[in-house]
Protein backbone atom coordinates (compact mmCIF):
# COMPACT_ATOMS: atom_id res chain seq x y z
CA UNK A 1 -57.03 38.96 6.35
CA UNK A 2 -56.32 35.00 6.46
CA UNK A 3 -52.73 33.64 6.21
CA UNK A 4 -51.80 32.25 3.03
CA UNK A 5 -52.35 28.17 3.17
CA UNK A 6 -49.17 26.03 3.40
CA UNK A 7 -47.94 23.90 0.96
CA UNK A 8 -49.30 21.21 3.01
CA UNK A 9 -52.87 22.37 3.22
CA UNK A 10 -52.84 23.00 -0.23
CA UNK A 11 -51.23 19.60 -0.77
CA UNK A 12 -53.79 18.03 0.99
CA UNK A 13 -57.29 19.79 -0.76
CA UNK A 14 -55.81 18.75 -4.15
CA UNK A 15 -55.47 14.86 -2.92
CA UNK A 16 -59.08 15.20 -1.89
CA UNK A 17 -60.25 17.03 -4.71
CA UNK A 18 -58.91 13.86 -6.70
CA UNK A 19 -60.92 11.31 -4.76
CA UNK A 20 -58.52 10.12 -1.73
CA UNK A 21 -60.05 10.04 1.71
CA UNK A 22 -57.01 10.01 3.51
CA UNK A 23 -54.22 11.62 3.50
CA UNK A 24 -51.02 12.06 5.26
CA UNK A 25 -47.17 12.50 5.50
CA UNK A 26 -44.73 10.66 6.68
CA UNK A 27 -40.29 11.28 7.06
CA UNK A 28 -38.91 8.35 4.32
CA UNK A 29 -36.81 6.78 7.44
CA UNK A 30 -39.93 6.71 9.87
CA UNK A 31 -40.92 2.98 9.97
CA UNK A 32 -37.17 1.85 10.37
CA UNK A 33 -38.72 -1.41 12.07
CA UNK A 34 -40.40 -2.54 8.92
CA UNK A 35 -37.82 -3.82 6.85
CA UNK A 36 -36.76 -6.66 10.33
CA UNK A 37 -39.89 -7.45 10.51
CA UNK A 38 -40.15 -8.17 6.30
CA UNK A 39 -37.12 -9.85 6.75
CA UNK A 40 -38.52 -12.32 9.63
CA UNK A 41 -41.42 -12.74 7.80
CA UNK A 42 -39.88 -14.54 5.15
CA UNK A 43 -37.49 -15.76 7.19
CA UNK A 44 -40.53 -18.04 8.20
CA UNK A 45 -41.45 -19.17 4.54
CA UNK A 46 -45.06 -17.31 5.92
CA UNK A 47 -44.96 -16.01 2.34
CA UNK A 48 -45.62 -19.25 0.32
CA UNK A 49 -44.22 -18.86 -2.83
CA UNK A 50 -44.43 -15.08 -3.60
CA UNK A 51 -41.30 -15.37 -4.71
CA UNK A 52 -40.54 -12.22 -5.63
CA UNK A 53 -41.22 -10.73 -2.04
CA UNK A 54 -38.02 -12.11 -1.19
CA UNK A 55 -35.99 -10.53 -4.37
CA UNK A 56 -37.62 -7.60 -3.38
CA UNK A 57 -36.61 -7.54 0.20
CA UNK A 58 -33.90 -5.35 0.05
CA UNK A 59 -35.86 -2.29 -2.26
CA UNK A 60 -39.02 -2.93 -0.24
CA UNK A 61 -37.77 -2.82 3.35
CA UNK A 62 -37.29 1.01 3.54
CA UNK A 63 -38.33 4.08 1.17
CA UNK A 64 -34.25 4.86 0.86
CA UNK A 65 -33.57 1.07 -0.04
CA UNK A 66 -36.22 1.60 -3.15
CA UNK A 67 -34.79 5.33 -4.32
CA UNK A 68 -32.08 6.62 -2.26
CA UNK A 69 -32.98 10.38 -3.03
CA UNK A 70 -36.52 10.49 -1.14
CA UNK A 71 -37.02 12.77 1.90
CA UNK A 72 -40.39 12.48 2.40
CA UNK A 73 -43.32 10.09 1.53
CA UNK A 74 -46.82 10.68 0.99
CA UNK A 75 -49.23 8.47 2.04
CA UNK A 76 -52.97 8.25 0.51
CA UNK A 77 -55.79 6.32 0.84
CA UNK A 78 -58.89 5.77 -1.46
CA UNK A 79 -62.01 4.42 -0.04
CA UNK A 80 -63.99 1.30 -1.32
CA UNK A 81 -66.18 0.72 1.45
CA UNK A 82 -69.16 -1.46 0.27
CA UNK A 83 -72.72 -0.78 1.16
CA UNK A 84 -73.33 -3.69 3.16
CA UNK A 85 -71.75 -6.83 5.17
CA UNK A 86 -69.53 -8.79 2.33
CA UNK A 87 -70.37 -11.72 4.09
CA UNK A 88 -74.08 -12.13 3.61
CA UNK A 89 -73.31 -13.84 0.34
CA UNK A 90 -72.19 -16.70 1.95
CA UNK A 91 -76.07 -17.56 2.07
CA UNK A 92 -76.56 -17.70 -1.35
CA UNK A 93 -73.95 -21.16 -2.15
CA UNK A 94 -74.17 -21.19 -6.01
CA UNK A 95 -73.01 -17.57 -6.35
CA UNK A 96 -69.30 -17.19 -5.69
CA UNK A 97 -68.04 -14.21 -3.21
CA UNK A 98 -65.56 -11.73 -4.91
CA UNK A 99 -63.59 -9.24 -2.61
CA UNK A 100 -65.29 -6.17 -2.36
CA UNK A 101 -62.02 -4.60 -3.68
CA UNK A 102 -62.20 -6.25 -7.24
CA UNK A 103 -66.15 -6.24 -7.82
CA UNK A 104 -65.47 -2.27 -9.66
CA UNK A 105 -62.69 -0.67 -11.84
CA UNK A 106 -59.04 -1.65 -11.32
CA UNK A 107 -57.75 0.22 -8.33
CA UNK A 108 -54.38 -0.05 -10.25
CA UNK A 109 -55.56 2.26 -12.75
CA UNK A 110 -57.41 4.49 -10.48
CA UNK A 111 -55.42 5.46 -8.12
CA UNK A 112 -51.99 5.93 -10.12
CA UNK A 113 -53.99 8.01 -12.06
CA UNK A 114 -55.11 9.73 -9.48
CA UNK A 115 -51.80 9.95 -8.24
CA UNK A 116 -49.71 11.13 -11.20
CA UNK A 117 -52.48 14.15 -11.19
CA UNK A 118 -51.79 15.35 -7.50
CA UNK A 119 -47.43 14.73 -8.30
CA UNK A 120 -47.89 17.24 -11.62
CA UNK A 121 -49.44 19.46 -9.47
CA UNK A 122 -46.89 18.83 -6.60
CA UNK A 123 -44.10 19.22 -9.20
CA UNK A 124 -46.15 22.56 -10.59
CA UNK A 125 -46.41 24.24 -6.82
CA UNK A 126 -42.69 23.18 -5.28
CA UNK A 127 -40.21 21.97 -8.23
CA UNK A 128 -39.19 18.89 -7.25
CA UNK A 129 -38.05 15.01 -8.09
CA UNK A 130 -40.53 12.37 -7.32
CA UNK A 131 -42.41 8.92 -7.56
CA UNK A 132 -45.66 7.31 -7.66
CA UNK A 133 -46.45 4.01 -6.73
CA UNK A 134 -49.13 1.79 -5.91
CA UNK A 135 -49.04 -1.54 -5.18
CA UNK A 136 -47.46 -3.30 -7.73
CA UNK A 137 -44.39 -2.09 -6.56
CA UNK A 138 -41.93 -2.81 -3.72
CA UNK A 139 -43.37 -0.20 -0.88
CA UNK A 140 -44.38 -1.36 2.31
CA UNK A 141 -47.79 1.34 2.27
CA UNK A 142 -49.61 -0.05 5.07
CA UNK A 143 -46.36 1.08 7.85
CA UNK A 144 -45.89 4.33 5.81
CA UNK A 145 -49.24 5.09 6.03
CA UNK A 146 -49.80 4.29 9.93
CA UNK A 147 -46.49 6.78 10.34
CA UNK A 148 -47.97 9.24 8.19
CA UNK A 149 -51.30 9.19 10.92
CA UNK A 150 -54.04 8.26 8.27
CA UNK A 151 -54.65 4.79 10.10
CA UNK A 152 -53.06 1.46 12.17
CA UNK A 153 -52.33 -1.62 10.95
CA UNK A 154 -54.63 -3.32 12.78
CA UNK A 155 -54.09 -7.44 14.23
CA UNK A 156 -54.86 -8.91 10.70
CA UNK A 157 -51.90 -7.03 9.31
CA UNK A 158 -54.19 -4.51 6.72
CA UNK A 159 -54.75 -0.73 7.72
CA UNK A 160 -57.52 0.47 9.39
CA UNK A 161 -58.81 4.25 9.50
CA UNK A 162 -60.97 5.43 12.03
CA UNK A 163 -63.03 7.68 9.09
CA UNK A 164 -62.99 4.11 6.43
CA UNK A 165 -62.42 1.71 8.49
CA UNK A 166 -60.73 -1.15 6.56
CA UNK A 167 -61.52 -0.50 3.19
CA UNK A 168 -58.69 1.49 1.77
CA UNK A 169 -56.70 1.55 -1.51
CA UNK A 170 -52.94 2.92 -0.82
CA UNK A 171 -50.95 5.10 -2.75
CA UNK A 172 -47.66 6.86 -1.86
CA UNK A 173 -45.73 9.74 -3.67
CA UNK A 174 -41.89 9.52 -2.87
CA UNK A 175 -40.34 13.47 -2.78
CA UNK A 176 -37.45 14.98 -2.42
CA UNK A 177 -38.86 17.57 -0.65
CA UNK A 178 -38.49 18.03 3.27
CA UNK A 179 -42.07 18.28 4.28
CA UNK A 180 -43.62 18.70 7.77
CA UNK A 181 -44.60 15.19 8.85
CA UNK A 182 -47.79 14.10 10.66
CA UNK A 183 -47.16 12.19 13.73
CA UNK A 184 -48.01 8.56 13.77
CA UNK A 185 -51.18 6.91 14.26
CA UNK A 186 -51.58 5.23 17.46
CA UNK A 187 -52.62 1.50 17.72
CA UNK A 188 -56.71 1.60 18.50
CA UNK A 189 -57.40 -2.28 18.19
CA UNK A 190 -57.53 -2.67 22.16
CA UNK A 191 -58.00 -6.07 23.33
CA UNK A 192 -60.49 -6.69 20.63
CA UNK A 193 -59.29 -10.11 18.31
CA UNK A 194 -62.51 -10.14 15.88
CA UNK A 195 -60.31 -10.15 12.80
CA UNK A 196 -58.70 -13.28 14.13
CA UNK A 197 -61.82 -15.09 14.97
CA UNK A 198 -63.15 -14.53 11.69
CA UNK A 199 -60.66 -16.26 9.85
CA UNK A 200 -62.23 -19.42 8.49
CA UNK A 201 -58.58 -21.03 7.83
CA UNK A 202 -56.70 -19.58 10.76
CA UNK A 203 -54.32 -17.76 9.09
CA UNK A 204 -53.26 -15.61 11.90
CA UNK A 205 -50.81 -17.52 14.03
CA UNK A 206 -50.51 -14.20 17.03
CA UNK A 207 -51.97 -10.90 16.47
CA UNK A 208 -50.91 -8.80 13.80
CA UNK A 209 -48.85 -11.75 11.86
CA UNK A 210 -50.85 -13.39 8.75
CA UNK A 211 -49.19 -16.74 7.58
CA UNK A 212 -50.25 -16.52 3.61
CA UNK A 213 -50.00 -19.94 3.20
CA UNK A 214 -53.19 -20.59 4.94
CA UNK A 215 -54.94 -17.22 4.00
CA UNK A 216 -57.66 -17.34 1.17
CA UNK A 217 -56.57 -14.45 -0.55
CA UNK A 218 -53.63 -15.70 -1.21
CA UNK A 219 -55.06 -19.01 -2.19
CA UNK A 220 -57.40 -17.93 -4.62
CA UNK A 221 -55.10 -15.35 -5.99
CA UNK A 222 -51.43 -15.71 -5.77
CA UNK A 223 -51.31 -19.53 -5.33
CA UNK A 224 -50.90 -21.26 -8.58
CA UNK A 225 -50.74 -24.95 -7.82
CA UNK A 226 -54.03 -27.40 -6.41
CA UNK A 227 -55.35 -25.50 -3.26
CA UNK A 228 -54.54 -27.49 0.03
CA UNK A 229 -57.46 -30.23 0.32
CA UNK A 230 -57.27 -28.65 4.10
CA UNK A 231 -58.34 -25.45 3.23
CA UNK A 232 -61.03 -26.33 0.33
CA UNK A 233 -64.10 -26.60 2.65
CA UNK A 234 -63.27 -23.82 4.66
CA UNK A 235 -63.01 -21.63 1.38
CA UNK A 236 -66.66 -21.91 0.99
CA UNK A 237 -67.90 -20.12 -1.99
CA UNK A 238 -65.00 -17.95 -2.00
CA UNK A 239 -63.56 -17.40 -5.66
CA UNK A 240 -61.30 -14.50 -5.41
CA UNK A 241 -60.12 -12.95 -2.44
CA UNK A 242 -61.74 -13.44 1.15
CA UNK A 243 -62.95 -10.05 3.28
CA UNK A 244 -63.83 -12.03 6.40
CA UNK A 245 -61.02 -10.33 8.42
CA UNK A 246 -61.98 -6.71 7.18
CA UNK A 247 -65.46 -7.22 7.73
CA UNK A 248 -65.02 -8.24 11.32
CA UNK A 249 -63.13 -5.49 12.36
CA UNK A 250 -65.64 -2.96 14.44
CA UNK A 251 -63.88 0.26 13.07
CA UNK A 252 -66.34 -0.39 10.72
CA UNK A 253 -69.10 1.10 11.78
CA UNK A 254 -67.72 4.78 10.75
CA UNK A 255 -67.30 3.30 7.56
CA UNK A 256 -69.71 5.08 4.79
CA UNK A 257 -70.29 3.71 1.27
CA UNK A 258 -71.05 7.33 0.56
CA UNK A 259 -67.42 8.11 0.70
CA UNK A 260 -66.24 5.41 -2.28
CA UNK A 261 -64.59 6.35 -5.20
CA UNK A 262 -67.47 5.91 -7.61
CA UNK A 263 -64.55 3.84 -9.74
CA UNK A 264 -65.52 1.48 -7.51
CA UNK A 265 -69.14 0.95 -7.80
CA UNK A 266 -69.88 -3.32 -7.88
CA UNK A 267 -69.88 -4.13 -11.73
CA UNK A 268 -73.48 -6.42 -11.65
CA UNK A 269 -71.53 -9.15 -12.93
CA UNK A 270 -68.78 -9.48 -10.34
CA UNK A 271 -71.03 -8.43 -6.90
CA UNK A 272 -72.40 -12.50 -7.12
CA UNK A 273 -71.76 -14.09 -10.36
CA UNK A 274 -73.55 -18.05 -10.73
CA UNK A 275 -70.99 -20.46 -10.36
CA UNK A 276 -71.82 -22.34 -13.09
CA UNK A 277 -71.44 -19.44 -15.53
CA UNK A 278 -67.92 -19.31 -14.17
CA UNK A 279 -67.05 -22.72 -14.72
CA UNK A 280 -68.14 -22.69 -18.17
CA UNK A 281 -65.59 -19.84 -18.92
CA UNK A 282 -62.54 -20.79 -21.47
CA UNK A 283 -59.81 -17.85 -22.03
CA UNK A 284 -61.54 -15.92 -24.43
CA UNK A 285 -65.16 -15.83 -21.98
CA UNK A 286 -62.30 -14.88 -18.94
CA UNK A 287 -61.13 -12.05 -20.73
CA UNK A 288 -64.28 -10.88 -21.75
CA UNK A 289 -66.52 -10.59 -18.06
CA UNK A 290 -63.48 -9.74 -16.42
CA UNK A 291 -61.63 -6.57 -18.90
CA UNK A 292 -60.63 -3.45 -16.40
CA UNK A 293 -61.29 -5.60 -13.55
CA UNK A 294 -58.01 -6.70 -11.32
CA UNK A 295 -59.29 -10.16 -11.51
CA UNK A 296 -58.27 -10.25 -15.03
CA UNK A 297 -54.19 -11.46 -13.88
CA UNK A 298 -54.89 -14.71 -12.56
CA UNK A 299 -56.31 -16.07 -15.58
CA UNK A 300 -59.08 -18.75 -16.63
CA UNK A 301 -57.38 -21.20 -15.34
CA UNK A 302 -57.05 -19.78 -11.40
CA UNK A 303 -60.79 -18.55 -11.69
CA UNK A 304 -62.11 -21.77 -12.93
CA UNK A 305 -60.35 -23.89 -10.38
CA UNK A 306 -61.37 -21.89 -7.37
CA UNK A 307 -65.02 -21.86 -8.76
CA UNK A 308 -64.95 -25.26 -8.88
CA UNK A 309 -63.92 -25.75 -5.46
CA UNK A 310 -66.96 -23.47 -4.84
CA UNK A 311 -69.07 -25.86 -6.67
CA UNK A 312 -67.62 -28.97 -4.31
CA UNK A 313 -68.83 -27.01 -1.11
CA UNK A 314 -72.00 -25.81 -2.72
CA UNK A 315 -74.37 -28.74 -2.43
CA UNK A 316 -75.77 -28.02 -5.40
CA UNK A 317 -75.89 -31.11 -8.15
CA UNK A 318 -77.26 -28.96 -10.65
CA UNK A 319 -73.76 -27.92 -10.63
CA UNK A 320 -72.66 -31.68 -11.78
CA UNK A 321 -73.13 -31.88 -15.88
CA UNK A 322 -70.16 -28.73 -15.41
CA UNK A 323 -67.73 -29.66 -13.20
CA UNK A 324 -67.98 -33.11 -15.33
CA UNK A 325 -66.78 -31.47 -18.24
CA UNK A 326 -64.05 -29.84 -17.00
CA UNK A 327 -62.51 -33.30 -15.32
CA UNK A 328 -61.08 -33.41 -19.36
CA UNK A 329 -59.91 -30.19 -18.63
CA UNK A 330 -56.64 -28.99 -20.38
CA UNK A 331 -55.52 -27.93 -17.50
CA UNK A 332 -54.49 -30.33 -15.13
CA UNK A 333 -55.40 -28.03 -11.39
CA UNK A 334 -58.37 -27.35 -12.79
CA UNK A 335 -59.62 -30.90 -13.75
CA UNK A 336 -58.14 -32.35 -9.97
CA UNK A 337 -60.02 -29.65 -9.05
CA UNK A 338 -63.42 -30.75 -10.84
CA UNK A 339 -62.87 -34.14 -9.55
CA UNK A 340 -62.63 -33.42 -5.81
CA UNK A 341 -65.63 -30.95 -6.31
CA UNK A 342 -67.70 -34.11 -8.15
CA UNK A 343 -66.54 -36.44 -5.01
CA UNK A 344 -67.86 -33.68 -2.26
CA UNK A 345 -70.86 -33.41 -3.98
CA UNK A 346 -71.59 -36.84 -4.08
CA UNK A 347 -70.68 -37.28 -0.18
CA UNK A 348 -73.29 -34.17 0.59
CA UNK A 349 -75.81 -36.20 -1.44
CA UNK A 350 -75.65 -39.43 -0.29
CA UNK A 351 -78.47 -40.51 1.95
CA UNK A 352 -77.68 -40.57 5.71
């Protein structure tokens, strides 16, 4: 005779059943040092102007602050890991290099799904109140999840897993139940700093503290405004997102493609799409390539101006009958944008 599983085992071959590689639990007050250092954090203005991180501070800092009633959070991950080095695109300058994250289906709608299915049967096995959430709201996932065991926020600030490495989707469920917790993961970065050298803007002022303002993600996605001329060159032929960081971390190497979510398979379009099909996009084209991707909420307008800043560092002048175009552009970041791209261009071609 075998003893009955726990709730927790149980718990835990229904997550994986439904496509999450990681899982773990974690008490709702067990990061309690999160919320100071969210506070300091914007403190420094090292947010730029994600505005609503900061009328979110109080919710996000702790599980309690968001929903008072919790007692226990689980933490999930869902892997994404791509089948080779995101950075060998960087060879090819006249494609433009989307994150490995938003290349497949919209995590958003993957993983809450996901997520709602494992809570009914939660709800189903131990009667309970609870909450989903991914993401888009204000949870700080990545210290949940390193006190829940499934991984460490490793010295570019993003979780790392010793089974995924750093290519993880988080999820939590908020409970009212009082279930066991895991213990906490232990930091495994060492003295290793390749995350930090890989940065091509320098974004990481000391270990394990990212300054947005200079980070490429955040350029190319929450920035609305011209980019910094500073950062333009170093963007490369970076249109949405930058995995530089992630890719340079050596946890990698357990990393398997063969555990991704399928949802997350590289669309053909989005693994290296021509630059100048991008820039030739208006709102209509945007929505079109880019429906059930997350790329799809930064708009034309964001997409065409960072592809054009591709174009400027791609030294390619069959890229100039586009970019002149769009320096009548309605938009007026995306037309500055055109012009400084049509200006670099010219400088690479002149004779030496």
């Amino acid at each position: 005779m075998t003893a009955p599983l726990s709730l927790r085992d149980r718990l835990e071959a229904e997550a994986r059943s439904l496509g999450f590689t990681a899982f773990g639990i974690a008490r709702a007050d067990a990061a309690p040092r999160s919320g100071e250092r969210l506070r300091a954090w914007l403190a420094d203005g090292a947010h730029g102007d994600m505005i609503w991180m900061e009328e979110t501070a109080n919710r996000r800092a702790s599980p309690a602050g968001l929903w008072p009633e919790v007692r226990s959070v689980i933490a999930l991950g869902m892997s994404y890991a791509p089948a080779a080095d995101p950075r060998l695109l960087e060879a090819e300058p006249e494609a433009g290099r989307i994150s490995v994250y938003a290349q497949g289906g919209d995590y958003h709608d993957v993983v809450k799904r996901a997520l709602k299915a494992l809570a009914r049967w939660l709800v189903a096995a131990a009667p309970s109140e609870l909450k989903v959430f991914v993401d888009t709201a204000p949870v700080m996932e990545k210290p949940l999840a390193e006190a829940a065991g499934i991984g460490w926020q490793g010295k570019h600030t993003n979780l790392v897993s010793r089974e995924d490495g750093s290519w993880l989707f988080l999820g939590t469920i908020f409970t009212t139940l009082e279930l066991e917790a895991d213990a906490p993961h232990a930091l495994r970065c060492g003295s290793c700093h390749a995350c930090i050298d890989a940065c091509p803007t320098a974004a990481f002022p000391v270990p394990y503290r990212l300054d947005a303002r200079r980070c490429i993600s955040y350029l190319t996605i929450e920035h609305k405004g011209p980019i910094p001329e500073e950062f333009r060159a170093a963007i490369g032929n970076r249109i949405y997102g930058c995995d530089d960081c992630l890719a340079a971390c050596p946890w990698n190497r357990f990393a398997s493609s063969a555990r991704r979510n399928q949802a997350f398979l590289p669309r053909a379009e989005l693994a290296a799409p021509a630059l100048a099909d991008l820039l030739a996009l208006d709102d209509a084209g945007f929505r079109r390539v880019f429906a059930g991707s997350p790329i799809k909420r930064i708009g034309r307008n964001r997409m065409v101006r960072n592809a054009a800043i591709a174009a400027g560092n791609s030294g390619s002048a069959a890229l100039v009958p586009v970019l002149q175009r769009l320096t009548d552009d309605a938009d007026a970041v995306v037309a500055e944008a055109a012009r400084w791209a049509l200006e670099r261009l010219a400088v690479s071609a002149a004779p030496r």
